[in-house]
N, C-alpha and C. Protein backbone atom coordinates (compact mmCIF):
# COMPACT_ATOMS: atom_id res chain seq x y z
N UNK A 1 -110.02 -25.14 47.92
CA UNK A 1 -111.40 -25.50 47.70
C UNK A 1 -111.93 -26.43 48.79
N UNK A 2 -111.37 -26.11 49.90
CA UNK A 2 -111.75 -27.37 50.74
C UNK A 2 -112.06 -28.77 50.61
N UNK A 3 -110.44 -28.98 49.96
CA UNK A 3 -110.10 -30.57 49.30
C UNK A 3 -109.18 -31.04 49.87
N UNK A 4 -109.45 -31.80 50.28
CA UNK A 4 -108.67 -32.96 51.65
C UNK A 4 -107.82 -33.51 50.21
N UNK A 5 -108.34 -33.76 49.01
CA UNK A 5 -107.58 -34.66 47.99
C UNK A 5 -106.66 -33.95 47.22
N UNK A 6 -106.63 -32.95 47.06
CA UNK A 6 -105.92 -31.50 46.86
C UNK A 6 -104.75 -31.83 47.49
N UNK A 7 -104.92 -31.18 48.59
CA UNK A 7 -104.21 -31.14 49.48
C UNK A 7 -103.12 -32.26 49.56
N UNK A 8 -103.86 -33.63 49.79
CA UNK A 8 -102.86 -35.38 49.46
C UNK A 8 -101.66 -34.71 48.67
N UNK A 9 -102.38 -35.05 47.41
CA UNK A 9 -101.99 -34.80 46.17
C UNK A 9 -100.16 -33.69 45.92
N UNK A 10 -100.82 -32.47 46.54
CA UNK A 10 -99.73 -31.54 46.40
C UNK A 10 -98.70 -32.24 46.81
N UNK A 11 -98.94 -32.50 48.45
CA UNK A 11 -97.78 -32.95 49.54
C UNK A 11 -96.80 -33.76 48.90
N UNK A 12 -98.01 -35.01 48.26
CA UNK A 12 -97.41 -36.34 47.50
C UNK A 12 -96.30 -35.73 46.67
N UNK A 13 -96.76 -34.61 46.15
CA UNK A 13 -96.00 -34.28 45.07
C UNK A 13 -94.85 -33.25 45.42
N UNK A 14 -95.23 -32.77 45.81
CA UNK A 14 -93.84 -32.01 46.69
C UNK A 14 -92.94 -33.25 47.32
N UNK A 15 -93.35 -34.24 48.53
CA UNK A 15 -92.66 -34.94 48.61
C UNK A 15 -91.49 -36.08 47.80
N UNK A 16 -92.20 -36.39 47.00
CA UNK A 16 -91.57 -37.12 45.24
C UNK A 16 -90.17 -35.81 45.07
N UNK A 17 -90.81 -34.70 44.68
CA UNK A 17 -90.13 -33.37 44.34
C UNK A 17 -88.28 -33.47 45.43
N UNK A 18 -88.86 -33.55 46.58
CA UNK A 18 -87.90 -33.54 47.81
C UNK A 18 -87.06 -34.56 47.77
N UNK A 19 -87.52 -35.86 47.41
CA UNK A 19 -86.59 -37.12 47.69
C UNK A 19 -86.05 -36.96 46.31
N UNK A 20 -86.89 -36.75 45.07
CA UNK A 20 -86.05 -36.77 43.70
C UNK A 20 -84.72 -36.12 44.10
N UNK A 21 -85.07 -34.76 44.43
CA UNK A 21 -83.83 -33.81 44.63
C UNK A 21 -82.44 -34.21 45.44
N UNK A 22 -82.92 -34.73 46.62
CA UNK A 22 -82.25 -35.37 47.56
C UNK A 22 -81.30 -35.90 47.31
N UNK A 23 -82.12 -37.46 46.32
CA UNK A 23 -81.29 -38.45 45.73
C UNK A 23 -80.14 -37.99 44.77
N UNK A 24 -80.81 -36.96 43.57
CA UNK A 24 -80.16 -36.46 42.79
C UNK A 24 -78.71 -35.42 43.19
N UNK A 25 -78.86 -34.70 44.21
CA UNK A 25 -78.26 -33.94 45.24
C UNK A 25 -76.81 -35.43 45.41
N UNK A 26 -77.48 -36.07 46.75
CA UNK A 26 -76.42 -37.10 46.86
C UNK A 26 -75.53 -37.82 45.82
N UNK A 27 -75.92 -38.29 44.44
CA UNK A 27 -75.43 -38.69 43.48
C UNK A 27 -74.60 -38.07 42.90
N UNK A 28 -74.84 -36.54 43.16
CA UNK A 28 -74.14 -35.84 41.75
C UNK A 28 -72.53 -35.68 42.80
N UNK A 29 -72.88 -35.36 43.71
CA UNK A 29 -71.71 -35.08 45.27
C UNK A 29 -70.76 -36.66 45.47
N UNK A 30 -71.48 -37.42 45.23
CA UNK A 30 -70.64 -39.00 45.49
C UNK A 30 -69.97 -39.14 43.83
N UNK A 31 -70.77 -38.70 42.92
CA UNK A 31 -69.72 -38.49 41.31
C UNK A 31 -68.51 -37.68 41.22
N UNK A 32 -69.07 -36.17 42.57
CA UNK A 32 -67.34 -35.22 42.23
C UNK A 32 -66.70 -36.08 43.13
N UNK A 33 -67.06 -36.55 44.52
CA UNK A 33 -65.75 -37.09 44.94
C UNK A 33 -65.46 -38.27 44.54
N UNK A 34 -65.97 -39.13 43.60
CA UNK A 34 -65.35 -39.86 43.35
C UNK A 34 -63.86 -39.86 42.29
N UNK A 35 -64.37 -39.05 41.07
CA UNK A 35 -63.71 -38.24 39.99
C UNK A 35 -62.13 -37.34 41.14
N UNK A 36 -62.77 -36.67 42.44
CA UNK A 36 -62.20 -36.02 42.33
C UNK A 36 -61.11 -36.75 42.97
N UNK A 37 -61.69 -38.15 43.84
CA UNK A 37 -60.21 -38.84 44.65
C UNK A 37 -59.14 -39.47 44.11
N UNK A 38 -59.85 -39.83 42.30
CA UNK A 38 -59.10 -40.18 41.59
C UNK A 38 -58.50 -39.05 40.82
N UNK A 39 -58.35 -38.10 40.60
CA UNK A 39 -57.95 -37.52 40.04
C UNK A 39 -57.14 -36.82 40.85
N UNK A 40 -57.27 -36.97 42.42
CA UNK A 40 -56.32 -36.05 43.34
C UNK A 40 -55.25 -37.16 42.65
N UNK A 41 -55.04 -38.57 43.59
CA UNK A 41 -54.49 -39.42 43.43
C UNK A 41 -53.59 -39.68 42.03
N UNK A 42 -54.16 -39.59 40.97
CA UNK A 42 -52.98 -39.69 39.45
C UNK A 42 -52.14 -38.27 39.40
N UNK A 43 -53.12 -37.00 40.32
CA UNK A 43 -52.14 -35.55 39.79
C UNK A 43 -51.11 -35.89 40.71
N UNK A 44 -51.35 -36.24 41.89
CA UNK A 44 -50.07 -36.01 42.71
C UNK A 44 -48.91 -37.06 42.38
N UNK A 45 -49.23 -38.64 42.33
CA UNK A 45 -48.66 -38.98 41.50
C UNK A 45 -47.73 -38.96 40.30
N UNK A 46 -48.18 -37.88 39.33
CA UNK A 46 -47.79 -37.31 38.21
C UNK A 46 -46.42 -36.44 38.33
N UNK A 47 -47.35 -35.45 39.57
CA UNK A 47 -46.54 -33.69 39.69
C UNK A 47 -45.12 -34.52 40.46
N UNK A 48 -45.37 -35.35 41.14
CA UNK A 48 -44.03 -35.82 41.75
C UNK A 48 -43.49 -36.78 40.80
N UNK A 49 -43.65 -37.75 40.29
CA UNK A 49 -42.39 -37.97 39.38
C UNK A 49 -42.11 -36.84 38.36
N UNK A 50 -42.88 -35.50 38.05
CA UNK A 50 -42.37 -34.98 37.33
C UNK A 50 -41.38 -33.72 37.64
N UNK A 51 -41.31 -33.83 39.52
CA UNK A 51 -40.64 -32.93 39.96
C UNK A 51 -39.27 -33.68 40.25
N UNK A 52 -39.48 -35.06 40.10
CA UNK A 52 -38.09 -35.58 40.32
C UNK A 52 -37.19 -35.33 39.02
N UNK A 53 -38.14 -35.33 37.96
CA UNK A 53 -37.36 -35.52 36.89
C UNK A 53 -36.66 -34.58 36.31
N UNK A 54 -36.81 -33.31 36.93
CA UNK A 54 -36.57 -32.01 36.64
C UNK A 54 -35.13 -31.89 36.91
N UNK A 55 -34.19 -30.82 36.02
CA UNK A 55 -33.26 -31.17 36.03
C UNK A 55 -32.63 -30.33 37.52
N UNK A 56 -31.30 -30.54 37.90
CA UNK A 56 -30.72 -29.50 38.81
C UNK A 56 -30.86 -27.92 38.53
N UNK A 57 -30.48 -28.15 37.21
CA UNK A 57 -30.07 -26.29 36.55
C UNK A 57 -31.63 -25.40 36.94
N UNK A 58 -32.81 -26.47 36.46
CA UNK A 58 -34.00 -25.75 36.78
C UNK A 58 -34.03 -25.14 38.27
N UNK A 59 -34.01 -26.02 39.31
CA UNK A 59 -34.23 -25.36 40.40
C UNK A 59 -32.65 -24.26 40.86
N UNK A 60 -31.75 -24.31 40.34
CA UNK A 60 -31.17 -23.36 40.30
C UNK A 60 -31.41 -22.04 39.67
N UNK A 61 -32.33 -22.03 38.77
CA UNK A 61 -32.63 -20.57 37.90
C UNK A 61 -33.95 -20.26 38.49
N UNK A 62 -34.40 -21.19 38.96
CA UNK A 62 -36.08 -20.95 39.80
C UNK A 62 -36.21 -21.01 41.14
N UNK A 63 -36.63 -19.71 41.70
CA UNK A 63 -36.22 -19.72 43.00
C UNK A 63 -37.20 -20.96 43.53
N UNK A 64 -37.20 -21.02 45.13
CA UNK A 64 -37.95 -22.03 45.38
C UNK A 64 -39.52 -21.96 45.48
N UNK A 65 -39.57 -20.88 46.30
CA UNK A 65 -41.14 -20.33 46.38
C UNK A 65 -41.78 -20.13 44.92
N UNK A 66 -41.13 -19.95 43.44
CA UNK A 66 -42.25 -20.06 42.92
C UNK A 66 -42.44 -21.37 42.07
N UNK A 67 -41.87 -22.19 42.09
CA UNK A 67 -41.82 -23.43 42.37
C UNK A 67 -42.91 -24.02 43.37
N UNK A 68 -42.80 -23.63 44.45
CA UNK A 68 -43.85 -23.89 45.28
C UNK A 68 -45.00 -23.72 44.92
N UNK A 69 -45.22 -22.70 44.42
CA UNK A 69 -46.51 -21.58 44.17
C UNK A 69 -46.94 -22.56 42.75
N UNK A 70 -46.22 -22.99 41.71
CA UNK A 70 -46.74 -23.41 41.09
C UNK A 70 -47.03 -25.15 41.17
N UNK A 71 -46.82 -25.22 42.18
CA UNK A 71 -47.24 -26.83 42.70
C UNK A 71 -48.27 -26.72 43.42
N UNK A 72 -48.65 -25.53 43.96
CA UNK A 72 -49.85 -25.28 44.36
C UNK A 72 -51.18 -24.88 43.61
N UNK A 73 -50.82 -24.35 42.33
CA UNK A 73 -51.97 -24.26 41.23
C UNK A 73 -52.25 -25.43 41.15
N UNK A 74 -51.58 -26.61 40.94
CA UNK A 74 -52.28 -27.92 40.67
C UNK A 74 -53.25 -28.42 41.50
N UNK A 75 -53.89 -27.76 42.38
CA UNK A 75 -54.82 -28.44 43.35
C UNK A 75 -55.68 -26.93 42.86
N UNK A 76 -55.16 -25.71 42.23
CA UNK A 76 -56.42 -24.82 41.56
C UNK A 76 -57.20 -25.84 40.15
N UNK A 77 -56.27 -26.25 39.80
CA UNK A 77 -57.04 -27.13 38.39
C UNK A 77 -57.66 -27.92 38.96
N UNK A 78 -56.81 -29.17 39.91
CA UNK A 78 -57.97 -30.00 39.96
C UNK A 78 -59.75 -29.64 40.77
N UNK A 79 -59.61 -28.47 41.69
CA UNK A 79 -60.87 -28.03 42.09
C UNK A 79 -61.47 -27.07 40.65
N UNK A 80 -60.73 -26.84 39.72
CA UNK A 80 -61.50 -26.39 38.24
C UNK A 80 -62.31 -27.82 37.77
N UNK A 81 -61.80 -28.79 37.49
CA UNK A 81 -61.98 -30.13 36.63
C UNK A 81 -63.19 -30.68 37.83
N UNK A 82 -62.98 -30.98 39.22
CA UNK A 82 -63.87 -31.60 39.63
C UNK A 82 -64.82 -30.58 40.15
N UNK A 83 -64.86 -29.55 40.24
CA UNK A 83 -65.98 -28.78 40.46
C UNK A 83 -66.49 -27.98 39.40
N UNK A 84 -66.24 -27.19 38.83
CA UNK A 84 -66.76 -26.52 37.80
C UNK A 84 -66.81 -27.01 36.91
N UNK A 85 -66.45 -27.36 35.79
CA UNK A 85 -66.10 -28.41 35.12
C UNK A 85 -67.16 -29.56 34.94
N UNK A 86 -66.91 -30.47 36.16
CA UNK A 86 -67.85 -31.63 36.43
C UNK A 86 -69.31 -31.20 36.76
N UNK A 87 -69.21 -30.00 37.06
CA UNK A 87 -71.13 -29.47 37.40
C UNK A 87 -71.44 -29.25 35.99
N UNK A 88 -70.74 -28.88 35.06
CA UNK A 88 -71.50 -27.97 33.87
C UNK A 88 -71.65 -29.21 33.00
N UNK A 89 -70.79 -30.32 32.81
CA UNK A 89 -71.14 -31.56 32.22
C UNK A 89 -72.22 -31.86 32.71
N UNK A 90 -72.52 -31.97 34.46
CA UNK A 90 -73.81 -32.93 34.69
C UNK A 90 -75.02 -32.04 34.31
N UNK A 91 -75.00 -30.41 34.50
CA UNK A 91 -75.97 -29.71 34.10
C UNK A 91 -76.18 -29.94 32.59
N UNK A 92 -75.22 -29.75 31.78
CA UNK A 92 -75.58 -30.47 30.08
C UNK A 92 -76.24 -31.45 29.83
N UNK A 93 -76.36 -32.46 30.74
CA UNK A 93 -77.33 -33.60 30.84
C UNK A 93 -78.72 -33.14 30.69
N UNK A 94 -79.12 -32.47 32.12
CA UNK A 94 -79.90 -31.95 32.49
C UNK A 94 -80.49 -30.98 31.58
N UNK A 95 -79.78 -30.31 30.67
CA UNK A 95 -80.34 -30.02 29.37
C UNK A 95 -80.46 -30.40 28.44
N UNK A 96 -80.29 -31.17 28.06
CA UNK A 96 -80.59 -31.78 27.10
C UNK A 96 -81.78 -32.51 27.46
N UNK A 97 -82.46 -32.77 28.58
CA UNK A 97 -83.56 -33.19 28.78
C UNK A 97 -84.46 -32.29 29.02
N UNK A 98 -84.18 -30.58 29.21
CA UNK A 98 -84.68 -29.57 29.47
C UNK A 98 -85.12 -28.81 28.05
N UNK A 99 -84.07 -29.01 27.12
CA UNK A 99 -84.35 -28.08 25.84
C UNK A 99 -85.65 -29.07 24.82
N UNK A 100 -85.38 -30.26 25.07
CA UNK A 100 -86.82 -30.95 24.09
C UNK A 100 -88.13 -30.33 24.74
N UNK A 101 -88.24 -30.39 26.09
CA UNK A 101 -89.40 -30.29 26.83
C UNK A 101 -90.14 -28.63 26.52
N UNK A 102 -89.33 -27.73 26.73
CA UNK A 102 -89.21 -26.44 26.47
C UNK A 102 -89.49 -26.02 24.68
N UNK A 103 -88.91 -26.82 24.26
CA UNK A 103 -89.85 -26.30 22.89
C UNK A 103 -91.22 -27.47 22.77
N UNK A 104 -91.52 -28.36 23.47
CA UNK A 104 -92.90 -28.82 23.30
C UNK A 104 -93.44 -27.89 23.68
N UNK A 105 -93.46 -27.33 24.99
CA UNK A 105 -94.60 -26.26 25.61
C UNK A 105 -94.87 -25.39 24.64
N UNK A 106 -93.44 -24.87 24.53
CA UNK A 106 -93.94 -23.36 23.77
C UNK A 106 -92.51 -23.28 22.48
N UNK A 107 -92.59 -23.47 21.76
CA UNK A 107 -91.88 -22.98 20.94
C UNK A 107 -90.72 -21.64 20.81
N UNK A 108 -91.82 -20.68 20.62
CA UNK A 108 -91.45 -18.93 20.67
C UNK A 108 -90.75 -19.09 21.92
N UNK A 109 -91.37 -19.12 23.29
CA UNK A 109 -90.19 -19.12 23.69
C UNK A 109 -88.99 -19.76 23.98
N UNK A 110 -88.86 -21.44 23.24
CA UNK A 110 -87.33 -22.01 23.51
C UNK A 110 -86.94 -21.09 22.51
N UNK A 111 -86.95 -20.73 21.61
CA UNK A 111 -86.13 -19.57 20.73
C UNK A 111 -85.52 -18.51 21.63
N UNK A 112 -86.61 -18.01 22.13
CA UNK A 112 -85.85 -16.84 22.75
C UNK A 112 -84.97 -17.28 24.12
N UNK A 113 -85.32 -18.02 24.44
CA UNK A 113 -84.33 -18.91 25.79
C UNK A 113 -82.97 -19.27 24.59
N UNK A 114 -82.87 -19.84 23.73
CA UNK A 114 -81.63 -19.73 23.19
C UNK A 114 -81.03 -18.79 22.79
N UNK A 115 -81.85 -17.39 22.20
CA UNK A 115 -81.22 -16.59 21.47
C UNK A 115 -80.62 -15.84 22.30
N UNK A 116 -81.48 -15.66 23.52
CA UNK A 116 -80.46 -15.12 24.83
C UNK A 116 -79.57 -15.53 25.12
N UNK A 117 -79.05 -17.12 25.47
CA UNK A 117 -78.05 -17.93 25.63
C UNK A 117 -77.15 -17.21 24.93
N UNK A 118 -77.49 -17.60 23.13
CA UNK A 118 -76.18 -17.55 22.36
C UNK A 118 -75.67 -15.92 22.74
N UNK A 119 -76.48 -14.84 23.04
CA UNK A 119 -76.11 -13.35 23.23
C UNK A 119 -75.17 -13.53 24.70
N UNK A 120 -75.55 -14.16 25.25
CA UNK A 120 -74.78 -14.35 26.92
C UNK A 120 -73.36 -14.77 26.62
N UNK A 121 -73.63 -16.42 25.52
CA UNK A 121 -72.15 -17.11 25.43
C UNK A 121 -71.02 -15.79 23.90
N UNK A 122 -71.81 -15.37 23.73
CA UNK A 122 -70.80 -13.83 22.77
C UNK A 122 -70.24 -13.00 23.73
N UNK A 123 -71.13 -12.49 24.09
CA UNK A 123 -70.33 -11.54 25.69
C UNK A 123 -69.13 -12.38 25.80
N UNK A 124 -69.22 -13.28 26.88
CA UNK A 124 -68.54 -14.03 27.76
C UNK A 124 -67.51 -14.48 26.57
N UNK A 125 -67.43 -14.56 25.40
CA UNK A 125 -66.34 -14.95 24.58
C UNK A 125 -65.45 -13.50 24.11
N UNK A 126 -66.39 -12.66 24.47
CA UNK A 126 -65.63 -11.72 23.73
C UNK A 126 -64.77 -10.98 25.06
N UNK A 127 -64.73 -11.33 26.29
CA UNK A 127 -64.18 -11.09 27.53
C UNK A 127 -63.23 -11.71 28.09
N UNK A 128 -63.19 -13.32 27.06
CA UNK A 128 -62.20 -14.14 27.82
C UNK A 128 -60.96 -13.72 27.47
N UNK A 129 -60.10 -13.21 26.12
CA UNK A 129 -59.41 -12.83 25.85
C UNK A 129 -58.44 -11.88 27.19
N UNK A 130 -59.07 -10.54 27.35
CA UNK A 130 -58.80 -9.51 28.27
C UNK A 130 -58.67 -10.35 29.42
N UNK A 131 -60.06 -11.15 29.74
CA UNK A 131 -59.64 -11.98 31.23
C UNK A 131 -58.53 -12.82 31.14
N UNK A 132 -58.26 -13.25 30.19
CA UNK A 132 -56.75 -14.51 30.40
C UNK A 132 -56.06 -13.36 30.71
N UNK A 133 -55.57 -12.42 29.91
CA UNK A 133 -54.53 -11.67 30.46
C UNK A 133 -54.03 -11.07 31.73
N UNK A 134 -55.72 -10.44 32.10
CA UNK A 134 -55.25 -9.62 33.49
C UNK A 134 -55.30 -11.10 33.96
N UNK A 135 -55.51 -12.29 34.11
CA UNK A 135 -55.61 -13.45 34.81
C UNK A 135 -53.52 -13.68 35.14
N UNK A 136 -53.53 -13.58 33.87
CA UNK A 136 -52.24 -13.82 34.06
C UNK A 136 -50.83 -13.20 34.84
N UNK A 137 -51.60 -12.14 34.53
CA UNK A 137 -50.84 -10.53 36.02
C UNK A 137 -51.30 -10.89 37.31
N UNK A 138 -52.39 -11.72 37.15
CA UNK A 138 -52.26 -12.07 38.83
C UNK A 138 -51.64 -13.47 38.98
N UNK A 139 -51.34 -14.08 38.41
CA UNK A 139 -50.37 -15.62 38.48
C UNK A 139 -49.27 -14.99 38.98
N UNK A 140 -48.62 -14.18 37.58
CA UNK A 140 -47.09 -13.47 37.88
C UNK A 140 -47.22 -12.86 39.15
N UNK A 141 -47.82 -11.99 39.54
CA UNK A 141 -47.94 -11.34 40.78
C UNK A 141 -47.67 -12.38 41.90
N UNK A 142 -48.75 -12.81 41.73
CA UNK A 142 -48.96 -14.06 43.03
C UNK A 142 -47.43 -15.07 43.33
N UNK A 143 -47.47 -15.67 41.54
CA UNK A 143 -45.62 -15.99 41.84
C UNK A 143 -44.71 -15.82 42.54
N UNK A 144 -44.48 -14.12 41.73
CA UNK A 144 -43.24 -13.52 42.70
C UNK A 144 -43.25 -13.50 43.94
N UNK A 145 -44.82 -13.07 44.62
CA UNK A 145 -44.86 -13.43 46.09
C UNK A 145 -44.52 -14.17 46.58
N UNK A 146 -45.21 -15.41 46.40
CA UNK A 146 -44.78 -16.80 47.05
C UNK A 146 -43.18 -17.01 46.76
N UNK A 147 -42.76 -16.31 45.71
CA UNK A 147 -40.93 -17.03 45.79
C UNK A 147 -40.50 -16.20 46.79
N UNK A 148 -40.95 -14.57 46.98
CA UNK A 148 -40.17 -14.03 47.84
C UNK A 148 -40.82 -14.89 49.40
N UNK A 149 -42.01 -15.36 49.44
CA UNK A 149 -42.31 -15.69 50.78
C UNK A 149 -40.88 -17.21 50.99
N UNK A 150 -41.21 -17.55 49.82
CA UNK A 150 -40.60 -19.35 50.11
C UNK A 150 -39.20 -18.91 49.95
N UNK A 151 -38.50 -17.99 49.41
CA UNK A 151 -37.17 -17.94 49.40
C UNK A 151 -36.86 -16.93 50.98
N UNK A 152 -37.73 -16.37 51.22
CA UNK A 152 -37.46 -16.00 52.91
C UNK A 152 -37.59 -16.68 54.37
N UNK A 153 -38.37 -17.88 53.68
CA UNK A 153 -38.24 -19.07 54.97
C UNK A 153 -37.28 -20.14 54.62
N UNK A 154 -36.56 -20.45 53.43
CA UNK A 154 -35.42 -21.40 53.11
C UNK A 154 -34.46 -20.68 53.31
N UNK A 155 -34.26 -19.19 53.26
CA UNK A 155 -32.98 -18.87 53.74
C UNK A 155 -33.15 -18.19 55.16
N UNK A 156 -34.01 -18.13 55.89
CA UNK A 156 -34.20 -17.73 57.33
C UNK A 156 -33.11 -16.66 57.75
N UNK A 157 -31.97 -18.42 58.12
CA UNK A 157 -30.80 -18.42 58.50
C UNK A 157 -30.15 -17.37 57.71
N UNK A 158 -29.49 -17.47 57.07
CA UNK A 158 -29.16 -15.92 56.25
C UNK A 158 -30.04 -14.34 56.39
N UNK A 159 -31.00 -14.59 56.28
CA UNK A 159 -31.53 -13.14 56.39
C UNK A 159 -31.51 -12.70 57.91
N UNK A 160 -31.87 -13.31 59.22
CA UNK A 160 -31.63 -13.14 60.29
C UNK A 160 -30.28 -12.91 60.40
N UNK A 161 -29.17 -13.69 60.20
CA UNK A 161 -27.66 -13.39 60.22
C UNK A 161 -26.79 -12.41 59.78
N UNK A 162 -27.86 -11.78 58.32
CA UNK A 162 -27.36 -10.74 57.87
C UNK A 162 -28.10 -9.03 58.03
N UNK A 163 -29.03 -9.80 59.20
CA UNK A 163 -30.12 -8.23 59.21
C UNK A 163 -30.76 -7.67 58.08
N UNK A 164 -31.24 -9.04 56.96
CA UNK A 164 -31.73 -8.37 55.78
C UNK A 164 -33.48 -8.14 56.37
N UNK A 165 -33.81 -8.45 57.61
CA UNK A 165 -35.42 -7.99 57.85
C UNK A 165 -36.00 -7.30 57.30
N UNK A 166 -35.66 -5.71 56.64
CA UNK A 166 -35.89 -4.51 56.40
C UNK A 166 -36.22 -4.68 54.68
N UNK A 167 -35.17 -5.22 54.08
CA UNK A 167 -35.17 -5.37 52.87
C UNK A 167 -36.48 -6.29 52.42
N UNK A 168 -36.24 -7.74 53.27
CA UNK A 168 -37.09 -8.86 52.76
C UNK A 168 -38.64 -8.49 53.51
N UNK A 169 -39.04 -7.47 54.15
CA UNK A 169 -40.15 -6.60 54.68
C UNK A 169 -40.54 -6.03 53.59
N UNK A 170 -39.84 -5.01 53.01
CA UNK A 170 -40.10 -3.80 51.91
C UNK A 170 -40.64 -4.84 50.82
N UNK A 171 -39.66 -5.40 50.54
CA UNK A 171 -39.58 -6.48 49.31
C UNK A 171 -41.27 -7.44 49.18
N UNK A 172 -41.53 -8.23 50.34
CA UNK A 172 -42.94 -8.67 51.05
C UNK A 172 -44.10 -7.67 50.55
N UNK A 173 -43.99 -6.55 50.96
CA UNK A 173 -44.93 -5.17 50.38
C UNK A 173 -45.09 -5.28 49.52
N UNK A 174 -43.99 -4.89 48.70
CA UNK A 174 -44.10 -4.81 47.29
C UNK A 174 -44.60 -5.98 46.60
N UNK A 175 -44.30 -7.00 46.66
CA UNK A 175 -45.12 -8.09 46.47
C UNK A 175 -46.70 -8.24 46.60
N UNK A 176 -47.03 -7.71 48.02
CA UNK A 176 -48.46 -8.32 48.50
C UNK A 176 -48.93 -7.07 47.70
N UNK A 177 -48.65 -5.56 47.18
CA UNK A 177 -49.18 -4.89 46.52
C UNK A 177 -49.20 -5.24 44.91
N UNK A 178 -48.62 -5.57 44.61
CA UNK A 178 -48.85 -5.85 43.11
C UNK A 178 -49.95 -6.72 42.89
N UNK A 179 -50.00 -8.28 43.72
CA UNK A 179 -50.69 -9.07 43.57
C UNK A 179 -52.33 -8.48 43.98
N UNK A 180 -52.02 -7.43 45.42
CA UNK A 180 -53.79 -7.13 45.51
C UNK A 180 -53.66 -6.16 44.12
N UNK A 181 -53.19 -5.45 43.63
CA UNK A 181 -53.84 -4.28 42.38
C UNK A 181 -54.39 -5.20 41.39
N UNK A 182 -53.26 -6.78 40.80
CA UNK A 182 -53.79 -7.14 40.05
C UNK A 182 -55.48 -7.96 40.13
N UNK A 183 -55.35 -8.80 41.72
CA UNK A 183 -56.41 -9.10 41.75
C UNK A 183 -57.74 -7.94 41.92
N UNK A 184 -57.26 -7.02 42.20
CA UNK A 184 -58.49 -6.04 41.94
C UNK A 184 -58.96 -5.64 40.93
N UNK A 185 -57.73 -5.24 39.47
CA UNK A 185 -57.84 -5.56 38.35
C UNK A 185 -58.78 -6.60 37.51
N UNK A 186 -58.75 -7.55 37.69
CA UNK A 186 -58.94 -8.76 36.78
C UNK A 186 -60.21 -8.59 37.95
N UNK A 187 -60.67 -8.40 39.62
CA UNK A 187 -62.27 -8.81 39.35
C UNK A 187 -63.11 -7.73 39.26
N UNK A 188 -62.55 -6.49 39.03
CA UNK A 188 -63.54 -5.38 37.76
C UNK A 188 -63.71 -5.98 36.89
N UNK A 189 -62.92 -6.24 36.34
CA UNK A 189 -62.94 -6.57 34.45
C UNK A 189 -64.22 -7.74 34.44
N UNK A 190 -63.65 -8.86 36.00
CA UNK A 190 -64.58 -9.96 35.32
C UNK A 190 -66.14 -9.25 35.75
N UNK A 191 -66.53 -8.17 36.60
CA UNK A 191 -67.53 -7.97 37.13
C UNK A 191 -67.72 -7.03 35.69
């Protein structure tokens, strides 16, 4: 309308819009790493006195690599806990200041904004079941890999000495194939 005050106005408000975000942006990022340096810090802590405490017989019945492999999930949880995890808590905030506002406007539709929700969170419950499982064919998969990888670089010396190349090759295959079928598996299912 050829309004110089218009115009102010928007900017003002877009700008507010920009620094809110900004700030909010920076805060929520200085909360995961804070959560997450402490929480690196007590897991590793933890996983090592609890690998000392483990008996001999264990790492004798468990090869080494999957041992390995599963000292390496612990840095999959903690990027579960401080990232996913820690976003959907701070977004719950964020709703709960979103769902009052949303039925002031309009009523009819916070209903249907929930009733969709609850139809979304049924799906997604009625999927987790199937997904833990094939989830779990790709752990095992992935496992066995990493023991055959970690039990082929702790015994080097032996497999070079005995010309097992051929075997611990084939063996490698068979491994890296199971683990891609399962992960191809499990992200149909989740798609």
């Amino acid at each position: 309308f050829n309004s110089v005050s218009t115009l102010v106005l928007l900017s003002a408000t877009i700008a507010v819009l920009f620094v809110y975000e900004t700030l909010l942006g920076h805060a929520r990022r200085l909360i995961i790493n804070v959560v997450g340096a402490r929480l690196d810090t007590k897991l590793n802590l933890h996983v090592f006195s609890r690998l000392l405490r483990l008996p001999l017989d264990y790492f004798e019945r468990h090869p080494a690599g999957e041992t390995m492999y599963h000292l390496a999930q612990i840095y999959r949880i903690r990027e579960f806990l401080t990232g996913k995890l820690l976003s959907t808590f701070l977004d719950l905030i964020t709703l709960c200041v979103l769902i009052p506002v949303m039925f002031y406007i309009n009523p009819t539709l916070g209903w249907m904004v929930l009733a969709c929700a609850g139809v979304i969170m049924l799906i997604i419950f009625a999927f987790l079941a199937p997904l833990r499982r094939r989830y779990q064919q790709v752990v095992d998969a992935e496992t066995w890999k990493a023991a055959a990888l970690g039990e082929t670089v702790v015994g080097i010396k032996t497999v070079k000495a005995l010309g097992l190349e051929p075997q611990r090759r084939a063996l490698w295959d068979e491994r890296v194939a199971e683990a891609g079928r399962a992960r191809l598996a499990f992200g149909q299912l989740a798609n």
